[in-house]
C-alpha atoms as a PDB file:
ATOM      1  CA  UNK A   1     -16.770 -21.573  -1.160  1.00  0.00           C
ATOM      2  CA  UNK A   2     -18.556 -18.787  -2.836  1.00  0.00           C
ATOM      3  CA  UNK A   3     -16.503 -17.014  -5.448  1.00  0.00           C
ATOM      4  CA  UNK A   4     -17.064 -13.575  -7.248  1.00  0.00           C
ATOM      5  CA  UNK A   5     -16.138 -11.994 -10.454  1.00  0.00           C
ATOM      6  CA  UNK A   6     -13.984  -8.865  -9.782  1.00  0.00           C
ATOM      7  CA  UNK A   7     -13.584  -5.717  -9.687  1.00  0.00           C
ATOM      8  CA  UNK A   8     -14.700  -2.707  -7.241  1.00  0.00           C
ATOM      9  CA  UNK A   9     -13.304   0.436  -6.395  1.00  0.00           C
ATOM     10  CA  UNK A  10     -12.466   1.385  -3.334  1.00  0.00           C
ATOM     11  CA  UNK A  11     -11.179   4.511  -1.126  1.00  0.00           C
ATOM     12  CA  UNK A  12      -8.786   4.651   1.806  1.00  0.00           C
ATOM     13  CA  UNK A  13      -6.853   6.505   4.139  1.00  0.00           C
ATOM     14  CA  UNK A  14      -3.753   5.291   4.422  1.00  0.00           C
ATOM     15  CA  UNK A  15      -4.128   4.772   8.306  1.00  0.00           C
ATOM     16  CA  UNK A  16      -3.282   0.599   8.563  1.00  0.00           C
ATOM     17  CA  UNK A  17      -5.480  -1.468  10.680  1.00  0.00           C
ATOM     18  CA  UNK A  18      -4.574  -5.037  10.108  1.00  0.00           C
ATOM     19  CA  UNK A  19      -1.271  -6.658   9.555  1.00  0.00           C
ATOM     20  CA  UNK A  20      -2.510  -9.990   7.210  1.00  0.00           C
ATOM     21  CA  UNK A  21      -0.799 -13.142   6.926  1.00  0.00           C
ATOM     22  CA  UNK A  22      -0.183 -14.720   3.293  1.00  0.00           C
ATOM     23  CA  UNK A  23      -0.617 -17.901   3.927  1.00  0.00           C
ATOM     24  CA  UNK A  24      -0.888 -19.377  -0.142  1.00  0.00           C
ATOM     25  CA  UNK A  25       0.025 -18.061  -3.215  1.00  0.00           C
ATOM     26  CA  UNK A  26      -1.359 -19.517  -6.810  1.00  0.00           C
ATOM     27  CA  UNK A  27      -0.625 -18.775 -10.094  1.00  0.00           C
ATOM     28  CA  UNK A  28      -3.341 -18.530 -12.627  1.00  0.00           C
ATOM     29  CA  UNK A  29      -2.891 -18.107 -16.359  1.00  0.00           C
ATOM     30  CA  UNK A  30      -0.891 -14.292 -15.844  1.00  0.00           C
ATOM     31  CA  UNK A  31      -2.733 -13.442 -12.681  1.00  0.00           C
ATOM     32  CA  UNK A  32      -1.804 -14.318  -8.792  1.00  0.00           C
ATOM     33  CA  UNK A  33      -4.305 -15.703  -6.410  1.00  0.00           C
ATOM     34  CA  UNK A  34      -3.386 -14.662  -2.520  1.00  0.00           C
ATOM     35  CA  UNK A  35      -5.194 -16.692   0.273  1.00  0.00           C
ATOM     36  CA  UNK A  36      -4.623 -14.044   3.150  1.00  0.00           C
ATOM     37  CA  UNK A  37      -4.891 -14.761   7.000  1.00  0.00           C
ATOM     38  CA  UNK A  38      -6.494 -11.414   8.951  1.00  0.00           C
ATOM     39  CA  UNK A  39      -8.350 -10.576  12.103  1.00  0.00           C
ATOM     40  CA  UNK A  40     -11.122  -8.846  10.261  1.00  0.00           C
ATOM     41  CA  UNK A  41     -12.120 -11.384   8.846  1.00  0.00           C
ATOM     42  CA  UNK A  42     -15.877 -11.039  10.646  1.00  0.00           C
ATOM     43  CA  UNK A  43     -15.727  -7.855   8.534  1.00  0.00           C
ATOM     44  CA  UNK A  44     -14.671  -8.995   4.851  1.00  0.00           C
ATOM     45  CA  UNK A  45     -17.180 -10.078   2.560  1.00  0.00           C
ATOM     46  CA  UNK A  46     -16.989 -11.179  -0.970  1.00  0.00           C
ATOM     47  CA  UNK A  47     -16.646  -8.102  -3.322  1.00  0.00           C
ATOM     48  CA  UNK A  48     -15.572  -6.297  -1.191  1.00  0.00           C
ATOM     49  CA  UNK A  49     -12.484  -3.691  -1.632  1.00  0.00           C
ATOM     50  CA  UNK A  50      -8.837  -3.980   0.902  1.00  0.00           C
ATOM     51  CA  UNK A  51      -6.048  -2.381   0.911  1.00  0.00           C
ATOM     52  CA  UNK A  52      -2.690  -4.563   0.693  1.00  0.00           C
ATOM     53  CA  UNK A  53       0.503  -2.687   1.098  1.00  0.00           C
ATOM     54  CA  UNK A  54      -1.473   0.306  -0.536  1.00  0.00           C
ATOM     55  CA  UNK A  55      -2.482  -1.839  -3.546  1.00  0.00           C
ATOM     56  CA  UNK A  56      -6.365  -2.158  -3.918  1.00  0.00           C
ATOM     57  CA  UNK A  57      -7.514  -5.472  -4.274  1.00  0.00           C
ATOM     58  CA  UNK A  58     -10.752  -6.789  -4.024  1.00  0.00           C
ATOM     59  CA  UNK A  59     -11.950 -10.305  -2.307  1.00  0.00           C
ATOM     60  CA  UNK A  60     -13.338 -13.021  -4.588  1.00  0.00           C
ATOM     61  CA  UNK A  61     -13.245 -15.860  -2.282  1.00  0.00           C
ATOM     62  CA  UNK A  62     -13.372 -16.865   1.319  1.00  0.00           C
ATOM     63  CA  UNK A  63     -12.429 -20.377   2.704  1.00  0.00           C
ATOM     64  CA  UNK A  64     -11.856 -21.970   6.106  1.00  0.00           C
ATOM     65  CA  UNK A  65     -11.296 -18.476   7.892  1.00  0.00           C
ATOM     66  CA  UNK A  66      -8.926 -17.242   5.003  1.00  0.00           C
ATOM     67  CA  UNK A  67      -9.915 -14.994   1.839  1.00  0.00           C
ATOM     68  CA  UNK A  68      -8.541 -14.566  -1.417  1.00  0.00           C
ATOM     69  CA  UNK A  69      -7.705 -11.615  -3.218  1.00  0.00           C
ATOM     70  CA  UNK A  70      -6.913 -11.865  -7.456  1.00  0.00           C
ATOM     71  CA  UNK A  71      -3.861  -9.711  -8.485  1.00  0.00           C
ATOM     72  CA  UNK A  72      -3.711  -9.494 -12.667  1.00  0.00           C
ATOM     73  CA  UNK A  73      -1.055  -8.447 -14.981  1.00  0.00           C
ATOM     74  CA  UNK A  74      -0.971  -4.517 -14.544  1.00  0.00           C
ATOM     75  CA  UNK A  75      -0.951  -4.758 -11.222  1.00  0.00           C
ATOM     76  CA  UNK A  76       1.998  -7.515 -11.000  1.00  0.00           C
ATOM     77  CA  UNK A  77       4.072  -5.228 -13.486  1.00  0.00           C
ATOM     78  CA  UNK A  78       3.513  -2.182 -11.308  1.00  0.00           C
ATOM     79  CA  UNK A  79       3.848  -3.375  -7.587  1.00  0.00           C
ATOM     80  CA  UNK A  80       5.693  -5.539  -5.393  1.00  0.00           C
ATOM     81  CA  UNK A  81       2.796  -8.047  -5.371  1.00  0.00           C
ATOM     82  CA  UNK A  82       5.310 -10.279  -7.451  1.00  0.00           C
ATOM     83  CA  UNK A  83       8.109 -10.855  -4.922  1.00  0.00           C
ATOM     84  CA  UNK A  84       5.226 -11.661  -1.719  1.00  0.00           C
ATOM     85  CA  UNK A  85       6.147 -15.000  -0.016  1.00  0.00           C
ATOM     86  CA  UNK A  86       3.818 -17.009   1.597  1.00  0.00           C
ATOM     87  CA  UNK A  87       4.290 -15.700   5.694  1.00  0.00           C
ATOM     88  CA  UNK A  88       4.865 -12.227   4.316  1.00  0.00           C
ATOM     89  CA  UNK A  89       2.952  -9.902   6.677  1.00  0.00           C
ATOM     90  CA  UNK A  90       1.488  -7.420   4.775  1.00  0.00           C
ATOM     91  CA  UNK A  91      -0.309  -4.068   5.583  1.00  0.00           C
ATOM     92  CA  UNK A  92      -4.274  -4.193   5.433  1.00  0.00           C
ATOM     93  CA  UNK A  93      -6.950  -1.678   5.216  1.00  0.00           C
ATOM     94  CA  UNK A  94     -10.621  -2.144   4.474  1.00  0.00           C
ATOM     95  CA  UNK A  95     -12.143   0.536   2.121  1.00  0.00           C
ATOM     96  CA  UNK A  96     -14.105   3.563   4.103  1.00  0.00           C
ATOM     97  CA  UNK A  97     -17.896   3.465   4.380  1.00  0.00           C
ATOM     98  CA  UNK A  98     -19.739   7.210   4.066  1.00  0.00           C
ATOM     99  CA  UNK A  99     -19.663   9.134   7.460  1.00  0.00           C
ATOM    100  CA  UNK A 100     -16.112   7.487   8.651  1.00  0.00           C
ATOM    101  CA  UNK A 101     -13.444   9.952   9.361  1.00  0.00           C
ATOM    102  CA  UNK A 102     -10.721  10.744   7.055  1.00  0.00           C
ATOM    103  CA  UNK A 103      -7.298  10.036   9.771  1.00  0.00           C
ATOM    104  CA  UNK A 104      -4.806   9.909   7.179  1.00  0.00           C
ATOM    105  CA  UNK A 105      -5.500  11.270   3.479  1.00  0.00           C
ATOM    106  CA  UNK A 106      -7.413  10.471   0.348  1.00  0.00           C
ATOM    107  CA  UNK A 107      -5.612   6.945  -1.006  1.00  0.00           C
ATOM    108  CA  UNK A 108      -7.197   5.375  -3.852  1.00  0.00           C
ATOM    109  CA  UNK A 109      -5.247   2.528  -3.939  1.00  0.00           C
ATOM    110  CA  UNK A 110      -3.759   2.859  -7.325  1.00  0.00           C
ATOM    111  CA  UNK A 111       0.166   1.991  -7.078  1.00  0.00           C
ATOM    112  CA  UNK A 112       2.183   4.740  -8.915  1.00  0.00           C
ATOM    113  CA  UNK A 113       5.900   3.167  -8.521  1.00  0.00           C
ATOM    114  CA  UNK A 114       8.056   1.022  -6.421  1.00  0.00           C
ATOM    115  CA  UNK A 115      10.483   2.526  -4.604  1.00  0.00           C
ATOM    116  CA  UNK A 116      13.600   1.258  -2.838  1.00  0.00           C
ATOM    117  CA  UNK A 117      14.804   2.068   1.231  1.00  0.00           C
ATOM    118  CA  UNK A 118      18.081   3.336   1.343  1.00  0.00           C
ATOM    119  CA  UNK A 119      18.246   4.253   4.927  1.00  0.00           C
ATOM    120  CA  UNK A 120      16.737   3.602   8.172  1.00  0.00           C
ATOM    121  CA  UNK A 121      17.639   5.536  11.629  1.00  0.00           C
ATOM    122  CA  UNK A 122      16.179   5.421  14.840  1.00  0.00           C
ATOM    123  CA  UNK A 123      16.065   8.566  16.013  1.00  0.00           C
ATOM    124  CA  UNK A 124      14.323   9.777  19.864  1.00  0.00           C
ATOM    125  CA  UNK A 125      11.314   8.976  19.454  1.00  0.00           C
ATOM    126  CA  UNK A 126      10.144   7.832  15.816  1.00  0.00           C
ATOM    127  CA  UNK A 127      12.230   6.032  12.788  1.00  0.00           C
ATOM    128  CA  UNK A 128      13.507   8.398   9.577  1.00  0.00           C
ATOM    129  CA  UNK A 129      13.651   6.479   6.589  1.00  0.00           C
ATOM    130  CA  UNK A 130      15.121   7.457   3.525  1.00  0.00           C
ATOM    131  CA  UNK A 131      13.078   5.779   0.196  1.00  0.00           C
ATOM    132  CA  UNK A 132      14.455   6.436  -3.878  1.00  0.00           C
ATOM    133  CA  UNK A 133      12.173   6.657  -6.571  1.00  0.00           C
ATOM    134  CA  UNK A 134      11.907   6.840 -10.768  1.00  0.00           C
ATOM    135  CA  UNK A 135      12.871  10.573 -11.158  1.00  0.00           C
ATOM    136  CA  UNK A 136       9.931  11.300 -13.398  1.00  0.00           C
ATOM    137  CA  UNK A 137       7.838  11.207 -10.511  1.00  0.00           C
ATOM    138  CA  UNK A 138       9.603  13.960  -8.787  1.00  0.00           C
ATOM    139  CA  UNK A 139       6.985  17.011  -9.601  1.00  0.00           C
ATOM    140  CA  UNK A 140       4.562  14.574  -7.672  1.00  0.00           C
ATOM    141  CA  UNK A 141       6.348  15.168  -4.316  1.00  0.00           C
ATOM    142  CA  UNK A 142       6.802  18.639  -2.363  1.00  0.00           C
ATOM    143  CA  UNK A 143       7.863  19.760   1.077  1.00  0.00           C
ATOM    144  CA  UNK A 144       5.559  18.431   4.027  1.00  0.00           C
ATOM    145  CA  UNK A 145       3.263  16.531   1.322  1.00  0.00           C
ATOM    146  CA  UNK A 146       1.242  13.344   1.597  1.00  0.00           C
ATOM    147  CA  UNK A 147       2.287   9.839   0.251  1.00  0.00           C
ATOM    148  CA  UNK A 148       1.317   6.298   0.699  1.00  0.00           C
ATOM    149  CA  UNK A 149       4.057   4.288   0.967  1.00  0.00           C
ATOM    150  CA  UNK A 150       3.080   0.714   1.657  1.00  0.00           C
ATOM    151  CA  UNK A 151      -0.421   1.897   1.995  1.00  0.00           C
ATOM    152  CA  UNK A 152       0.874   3.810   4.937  1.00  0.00           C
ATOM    153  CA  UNK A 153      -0.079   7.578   4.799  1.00  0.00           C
ATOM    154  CA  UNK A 154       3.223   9.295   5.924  1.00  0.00           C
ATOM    155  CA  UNK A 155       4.566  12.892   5.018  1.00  0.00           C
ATOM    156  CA  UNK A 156       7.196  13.769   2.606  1.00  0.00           C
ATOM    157  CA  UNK A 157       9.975  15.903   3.959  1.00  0.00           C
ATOM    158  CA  UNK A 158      14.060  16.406   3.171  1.00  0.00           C
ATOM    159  CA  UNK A 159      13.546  16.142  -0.642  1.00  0.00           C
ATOM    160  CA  UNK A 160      16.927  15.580  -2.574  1.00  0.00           C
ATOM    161  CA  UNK A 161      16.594  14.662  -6.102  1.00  0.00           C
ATOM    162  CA  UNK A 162      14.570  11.432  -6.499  1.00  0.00           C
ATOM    163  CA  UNK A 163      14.928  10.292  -2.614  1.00  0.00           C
ATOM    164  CA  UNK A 164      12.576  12.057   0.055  1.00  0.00           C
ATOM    165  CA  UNK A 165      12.038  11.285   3.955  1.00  0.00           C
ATOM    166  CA  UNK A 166       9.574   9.999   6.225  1.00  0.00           C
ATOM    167  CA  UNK A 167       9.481  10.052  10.046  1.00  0.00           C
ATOM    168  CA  UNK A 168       8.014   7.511  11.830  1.00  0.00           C
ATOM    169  CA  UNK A 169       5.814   7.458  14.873  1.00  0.00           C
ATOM    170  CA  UNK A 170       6.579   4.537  17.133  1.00  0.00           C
ATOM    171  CA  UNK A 171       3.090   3.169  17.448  1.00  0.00           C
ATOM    172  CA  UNK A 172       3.065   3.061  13.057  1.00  0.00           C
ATOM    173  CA  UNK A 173       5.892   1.360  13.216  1.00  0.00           C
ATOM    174  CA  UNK A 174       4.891  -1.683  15.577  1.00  0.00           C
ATOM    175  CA  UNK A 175       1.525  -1.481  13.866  1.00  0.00           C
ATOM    176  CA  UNK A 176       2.552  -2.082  10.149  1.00  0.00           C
ATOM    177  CA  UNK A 177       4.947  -3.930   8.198  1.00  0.00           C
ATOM    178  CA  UNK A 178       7.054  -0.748   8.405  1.00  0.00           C
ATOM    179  CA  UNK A 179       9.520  -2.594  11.267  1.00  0.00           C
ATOM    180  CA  UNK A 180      10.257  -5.368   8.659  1.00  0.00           C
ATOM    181  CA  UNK A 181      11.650  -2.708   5.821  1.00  0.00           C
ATOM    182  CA  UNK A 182      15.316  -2.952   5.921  1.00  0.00           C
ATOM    183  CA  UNK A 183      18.277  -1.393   3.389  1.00  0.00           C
ATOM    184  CA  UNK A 184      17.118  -2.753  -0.322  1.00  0.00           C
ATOM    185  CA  UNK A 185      13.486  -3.550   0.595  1.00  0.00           C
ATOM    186  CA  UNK A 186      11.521  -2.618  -2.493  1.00  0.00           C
ATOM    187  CA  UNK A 187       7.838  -0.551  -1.302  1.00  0.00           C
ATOM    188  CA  UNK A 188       4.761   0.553  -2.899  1.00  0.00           C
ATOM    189  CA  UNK A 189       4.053   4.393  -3.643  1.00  0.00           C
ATOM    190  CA  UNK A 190       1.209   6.184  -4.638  1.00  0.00           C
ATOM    191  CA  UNK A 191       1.939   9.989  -4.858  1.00  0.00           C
ATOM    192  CA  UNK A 192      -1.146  12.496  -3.545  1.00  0.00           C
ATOM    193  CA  UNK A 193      -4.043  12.402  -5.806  1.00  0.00           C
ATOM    194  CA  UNK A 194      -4.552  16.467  -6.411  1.00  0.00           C
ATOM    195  CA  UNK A 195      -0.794  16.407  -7.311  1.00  0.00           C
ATOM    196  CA  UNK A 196      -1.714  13.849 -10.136  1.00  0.00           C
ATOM    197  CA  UNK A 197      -4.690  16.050 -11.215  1.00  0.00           C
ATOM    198  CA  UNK A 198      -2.993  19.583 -11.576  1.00  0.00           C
ATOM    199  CA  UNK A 199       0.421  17.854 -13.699  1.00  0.00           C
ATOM    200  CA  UNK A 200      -1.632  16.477 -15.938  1.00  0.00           C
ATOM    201  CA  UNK A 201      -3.657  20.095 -15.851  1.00  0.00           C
ATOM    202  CA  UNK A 202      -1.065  21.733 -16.723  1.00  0.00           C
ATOM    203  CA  UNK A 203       1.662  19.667 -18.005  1.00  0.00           C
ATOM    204  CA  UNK A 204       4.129  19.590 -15.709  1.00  0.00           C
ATOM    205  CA  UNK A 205       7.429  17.609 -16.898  1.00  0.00           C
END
């Protein structure tokens, strides 16, 4: 086993293209070590940069077909990386190389807030799904804008207050960890990046 000191940077999309297994979870010092089951794994190298349910993590380790990903402190406080359980399936997506098209939109990988379902209908032909969030994140979402919610790149719509609406494709749903949110499931957000830049430009409460 080779292991690495951590960390990179990485950029994503927000388009999923793995659903990984957790097949161990350790505890070291205030930090979480996840040994993580995927069909990439040809592809993953050490020091290398994945996306996990939206959080950016980067590989230090890989063992007997698995690798392991190092979560610390800040980024236990600020995601749902805390309540995973070993066989959780969570969503995967390895960092973009230059010249590989941008599908979904710019996701850095930098968890904003957890937010909470509070609905889920199946409607002809996709799933709407009805997510709560801290209200002083609300300037960060508008009318038909981009969010990563789980790491999936979906589009805001039906804003009310601190609760806003996704719709679903079918395929998205069968393809991610998406199917498995039910009523109370606790998600990952990270609002749009330019939305970041202009309220801290100019401010905005």
């Amino acid at each position: 086993m080779y292991i690495c000191p951590y960390y990179t940077i990485g950029m994503f999309t927000g388009i999923i293209k793995d659903l990984g297994k957790i097949e161990r979870i350790e505890s070291q010092k205030d930090n979480l070590q996840v040994w993580i089951l995927s069909s990439q794994i040809n592809e993953i190298n050490i020091d290398q940069s994945i996306a996990h349910n939206g959080i950016c993590l980067t590989v230090d380790a890989i063992q007997d077909g698995f690798y392991r990903v190092t979560a610390i402190r800040e980024t236990i406080k600020k995601t749902t990386i805390g309540n995973w359980k070993v066989g959780d399936q969570v969503n995967l997506e390895l960092c973009l190389r230059l010249g590989d098209r941008l599908d979904g939109h710019i996701v850095q990988g930098h968890i904003d807030t957890t937010g909470v379902c509070e609905s889920i209908q199946e409607t002809k032909g996709s799933f709407e799904v009805c997510f709560v969030y801290p209200p002083e994140f609300m300037p960060l979402v508008i009318e038909k804008g981009s969010i990563a919610i789980d790491g999936i790149s979906l589009t805001c719509y039906s804003l009310q207050e601190n609760k806003l609406m996704v719709s679903i494709i079918p395929y998205t749903w069968q393809h991610t960890n998406a199917h498995l949110w039910k009523i109370g499931s606790k998600v990952n957000i990270e609002f749009d990046l330019l939305g970041k830049y202009l309220q801290r430009k100019f401010n905005v409460a």
